[in-house]
Protein backbone atom coordinates (compact mmCIF):
# COMPACT_ATOMS: atom_id res chain seq x y z
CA UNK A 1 0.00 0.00 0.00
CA UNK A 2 1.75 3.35 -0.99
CA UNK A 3 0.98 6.78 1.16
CA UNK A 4 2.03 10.24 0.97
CA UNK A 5 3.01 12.75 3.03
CA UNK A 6 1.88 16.18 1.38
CA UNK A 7 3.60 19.22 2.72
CA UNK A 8 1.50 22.40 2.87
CA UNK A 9 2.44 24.31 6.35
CA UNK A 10 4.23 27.30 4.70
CA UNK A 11 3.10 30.73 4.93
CA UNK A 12 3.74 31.71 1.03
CA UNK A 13 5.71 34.57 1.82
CA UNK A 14 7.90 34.22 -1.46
CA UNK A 15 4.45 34.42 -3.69
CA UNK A 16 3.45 37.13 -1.59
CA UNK A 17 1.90 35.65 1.29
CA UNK A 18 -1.18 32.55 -0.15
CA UNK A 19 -1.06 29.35 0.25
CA UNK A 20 -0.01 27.36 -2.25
CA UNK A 21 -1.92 24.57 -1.60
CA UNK A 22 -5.15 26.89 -3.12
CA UNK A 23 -3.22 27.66 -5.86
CA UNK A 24 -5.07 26.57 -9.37
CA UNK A 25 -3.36 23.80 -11.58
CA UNK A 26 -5.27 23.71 -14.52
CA UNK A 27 -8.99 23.14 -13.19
CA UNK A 28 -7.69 21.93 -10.29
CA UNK A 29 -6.26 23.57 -6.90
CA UNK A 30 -2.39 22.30 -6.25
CA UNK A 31 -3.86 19.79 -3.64
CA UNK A 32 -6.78 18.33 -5.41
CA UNK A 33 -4.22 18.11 -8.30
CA UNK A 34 -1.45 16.05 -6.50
CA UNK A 35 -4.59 13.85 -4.73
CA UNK A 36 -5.88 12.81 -8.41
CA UNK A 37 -2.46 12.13 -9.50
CA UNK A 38 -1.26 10.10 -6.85
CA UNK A 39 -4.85 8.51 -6.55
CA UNK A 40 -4.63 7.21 -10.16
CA UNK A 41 -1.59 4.93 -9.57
CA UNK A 42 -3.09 3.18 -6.23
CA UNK A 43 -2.56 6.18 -3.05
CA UNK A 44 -4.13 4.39 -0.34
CA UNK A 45 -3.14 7.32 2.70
CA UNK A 46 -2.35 10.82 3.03
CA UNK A 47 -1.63 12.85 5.06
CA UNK A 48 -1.20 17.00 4.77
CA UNK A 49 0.82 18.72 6.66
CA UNK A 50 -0.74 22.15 7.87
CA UNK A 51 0.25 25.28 9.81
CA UNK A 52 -0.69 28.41 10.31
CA UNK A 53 -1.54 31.14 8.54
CA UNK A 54 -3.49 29.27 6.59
CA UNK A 55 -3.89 25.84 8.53
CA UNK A 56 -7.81 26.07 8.58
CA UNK A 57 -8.15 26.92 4.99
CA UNK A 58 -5.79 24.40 3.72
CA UNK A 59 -6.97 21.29 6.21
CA UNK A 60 -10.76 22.18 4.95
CA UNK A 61 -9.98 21.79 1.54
CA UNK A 62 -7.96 18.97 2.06
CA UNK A 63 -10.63 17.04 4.49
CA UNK A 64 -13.06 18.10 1.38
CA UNK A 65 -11.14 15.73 -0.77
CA UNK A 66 -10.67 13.06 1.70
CA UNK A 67 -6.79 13.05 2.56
CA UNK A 68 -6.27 13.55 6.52
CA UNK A 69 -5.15 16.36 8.35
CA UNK A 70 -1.40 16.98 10.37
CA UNK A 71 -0.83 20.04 12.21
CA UNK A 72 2.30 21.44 12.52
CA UNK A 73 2.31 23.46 15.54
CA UNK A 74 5.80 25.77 15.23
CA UNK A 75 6.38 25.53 11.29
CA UNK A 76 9.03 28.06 12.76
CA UNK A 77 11.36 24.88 12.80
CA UNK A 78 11.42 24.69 9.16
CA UNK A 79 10.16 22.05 6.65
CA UNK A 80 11.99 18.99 8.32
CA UNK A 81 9.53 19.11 11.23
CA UNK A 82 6.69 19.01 8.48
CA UNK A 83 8.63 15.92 7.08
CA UNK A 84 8.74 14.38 10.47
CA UNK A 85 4.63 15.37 11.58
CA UNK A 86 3.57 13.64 8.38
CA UNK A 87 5.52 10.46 8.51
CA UNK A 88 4.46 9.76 11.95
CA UNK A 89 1.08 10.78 11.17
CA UNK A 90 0.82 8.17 8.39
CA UNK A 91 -1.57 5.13 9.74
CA UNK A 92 -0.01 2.50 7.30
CA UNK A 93 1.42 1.90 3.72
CA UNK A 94 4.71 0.22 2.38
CA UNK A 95 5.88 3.31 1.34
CA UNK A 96 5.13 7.17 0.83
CA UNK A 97 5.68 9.51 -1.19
CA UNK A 98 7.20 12.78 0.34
CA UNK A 99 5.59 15.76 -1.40
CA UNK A 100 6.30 19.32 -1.47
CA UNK A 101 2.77 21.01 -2.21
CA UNK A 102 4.51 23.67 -4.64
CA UNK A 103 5.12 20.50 -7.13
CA UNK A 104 1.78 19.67 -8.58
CA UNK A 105 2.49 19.08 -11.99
CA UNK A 106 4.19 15.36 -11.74
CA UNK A 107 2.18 13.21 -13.81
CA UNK A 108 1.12 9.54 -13.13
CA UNK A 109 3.64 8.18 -15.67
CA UNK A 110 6.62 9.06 -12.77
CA UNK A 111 4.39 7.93 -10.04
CA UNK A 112 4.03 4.46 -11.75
CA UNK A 113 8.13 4.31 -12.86
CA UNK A 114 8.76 4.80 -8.92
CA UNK A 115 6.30 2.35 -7.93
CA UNK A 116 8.35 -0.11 -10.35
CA UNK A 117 11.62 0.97 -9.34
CA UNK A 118 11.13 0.88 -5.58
CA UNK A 119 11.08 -2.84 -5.02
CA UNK A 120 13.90 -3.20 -1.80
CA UNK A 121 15.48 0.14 -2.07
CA UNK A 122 14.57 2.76 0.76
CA UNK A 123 14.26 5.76 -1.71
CA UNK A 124 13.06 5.95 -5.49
CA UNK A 125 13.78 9.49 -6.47
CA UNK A 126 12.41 10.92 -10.00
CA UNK A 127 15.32 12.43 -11.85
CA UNK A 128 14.80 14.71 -14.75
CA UNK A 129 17.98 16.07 -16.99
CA UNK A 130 20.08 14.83 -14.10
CA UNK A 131 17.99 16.64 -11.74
CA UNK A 132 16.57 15.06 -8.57
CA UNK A 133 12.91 16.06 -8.24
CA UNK A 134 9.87 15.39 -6.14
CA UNK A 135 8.15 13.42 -5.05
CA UNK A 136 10.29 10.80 -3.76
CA UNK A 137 9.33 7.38 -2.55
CA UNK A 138 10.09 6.48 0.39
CA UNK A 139 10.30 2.95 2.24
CA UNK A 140 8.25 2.34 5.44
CA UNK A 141 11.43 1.72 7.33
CA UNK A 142 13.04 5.15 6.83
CA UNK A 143 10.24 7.10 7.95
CA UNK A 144 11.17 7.54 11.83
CA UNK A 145 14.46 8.50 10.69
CA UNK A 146 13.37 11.54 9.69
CA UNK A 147 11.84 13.00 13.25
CA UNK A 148 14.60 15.84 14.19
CA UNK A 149 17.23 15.32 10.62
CA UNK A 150 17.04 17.32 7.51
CA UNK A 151 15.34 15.69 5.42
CA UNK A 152 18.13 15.83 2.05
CA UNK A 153 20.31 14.34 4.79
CA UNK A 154 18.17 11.38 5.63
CA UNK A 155 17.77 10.49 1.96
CA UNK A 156 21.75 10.73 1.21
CA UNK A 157 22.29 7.77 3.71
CA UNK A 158 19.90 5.41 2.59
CA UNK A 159 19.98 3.04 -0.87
CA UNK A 160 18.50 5.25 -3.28
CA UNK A 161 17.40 4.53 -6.76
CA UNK A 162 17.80 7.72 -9.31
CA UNK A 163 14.87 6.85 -11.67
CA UNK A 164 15.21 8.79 -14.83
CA UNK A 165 12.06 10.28 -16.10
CA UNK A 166 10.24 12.51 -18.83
CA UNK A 167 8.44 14.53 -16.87
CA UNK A 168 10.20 18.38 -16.11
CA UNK A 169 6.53 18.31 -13.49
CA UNK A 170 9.33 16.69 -10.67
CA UNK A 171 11.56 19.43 -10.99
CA UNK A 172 8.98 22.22 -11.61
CA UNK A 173 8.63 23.86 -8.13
CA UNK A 174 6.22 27.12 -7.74
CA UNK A 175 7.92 29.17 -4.44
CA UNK A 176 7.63 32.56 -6.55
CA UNK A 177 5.56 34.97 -8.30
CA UNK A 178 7.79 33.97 -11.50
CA UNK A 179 7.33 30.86 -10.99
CA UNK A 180 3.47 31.00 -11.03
CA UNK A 181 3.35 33.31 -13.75
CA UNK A 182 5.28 30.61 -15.68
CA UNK A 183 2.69 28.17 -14.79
């Protein structure tokens, strides 16, 4: 069974203060978008990551499409205590996949080629034009190592698979105005 931990707790200061996770991706918001994505290759939990300023908003719309709801109380800490709030939020699953909500154009193809590629490695990581994107799958037994550890450091010491893919979505982040005007 494959989970994901969606992280949506910042306060969008870069894009002027919004949160991201209300952004629109095509007809979709960025949540709803990497929901139906990830729920077209088999996502069986989720779990979004929240904070304030925009905590209520954000766990509304994403209890309105069904994914559960992790508060991060002092977002202050940075992104790794996100990380670390979602993973031990998650119920169950094999693995998860650890998702930035400013990445919501990865398509299902890349979902599917990690899924394949995982097998007994503790990370599958998308790689585009020798670029490591998002979202990365990672194995059940690497998830507590996260609590308190930066997350790019956690990855770098486990087995990791670099899967090449097609798909510039993994490596297409939105943290700025530019970057949603591009979208």
């Amino acid at each position: 069974m494959t989970a994901a931990v969606i992280v949506a707790a910042g306060a969008g200061t870069r894009m002027g203060g919004v949160a991201k996770a209300l952004l629109r991706c095509g007809d979709a918001t960025f949540l709803a978008a990497i929901a139906g994505t990830a729920r077209a290759v088999g996502l069986h939990d989720a779990v979004v990551v929240v904070a304030a300023p925009y905590g209520d908003e954000v766990a509304a719309h994403a209890e309105g499409l069904g994914l559960r709801v992790a508060w991060n109380p002092d977002p202050a800490r940075g992104m790794s205590s996100s990380i670390a709030i979602g993973f031990s939020a998650l119920a169950d699953g094999d693995a998860a996949w650890l998702w930035p909500v400013d990445h919501p154009y990865v398509t299902t193809d890349t979902l599917a080629a990690l899924l394949a590629a995982h097998a007994h490695h503790d990370v599958a990581r998308p790689v585009y034009a020798g670029r490591g994107g998002h979202p990365p799958l990672i194995a059940r037994r690497v998830w507590g190592r996260f609590d308190g550890a930066i997350a790019r450091d956690v990855i770098a010491a486990c087995d990791v698979i670099d899967v090449a893919v097609t798909d510039a979505g993994v490596v297409r982040d939105v943290d700025t105005l530019s970057d949603r005007e591009a979208s």
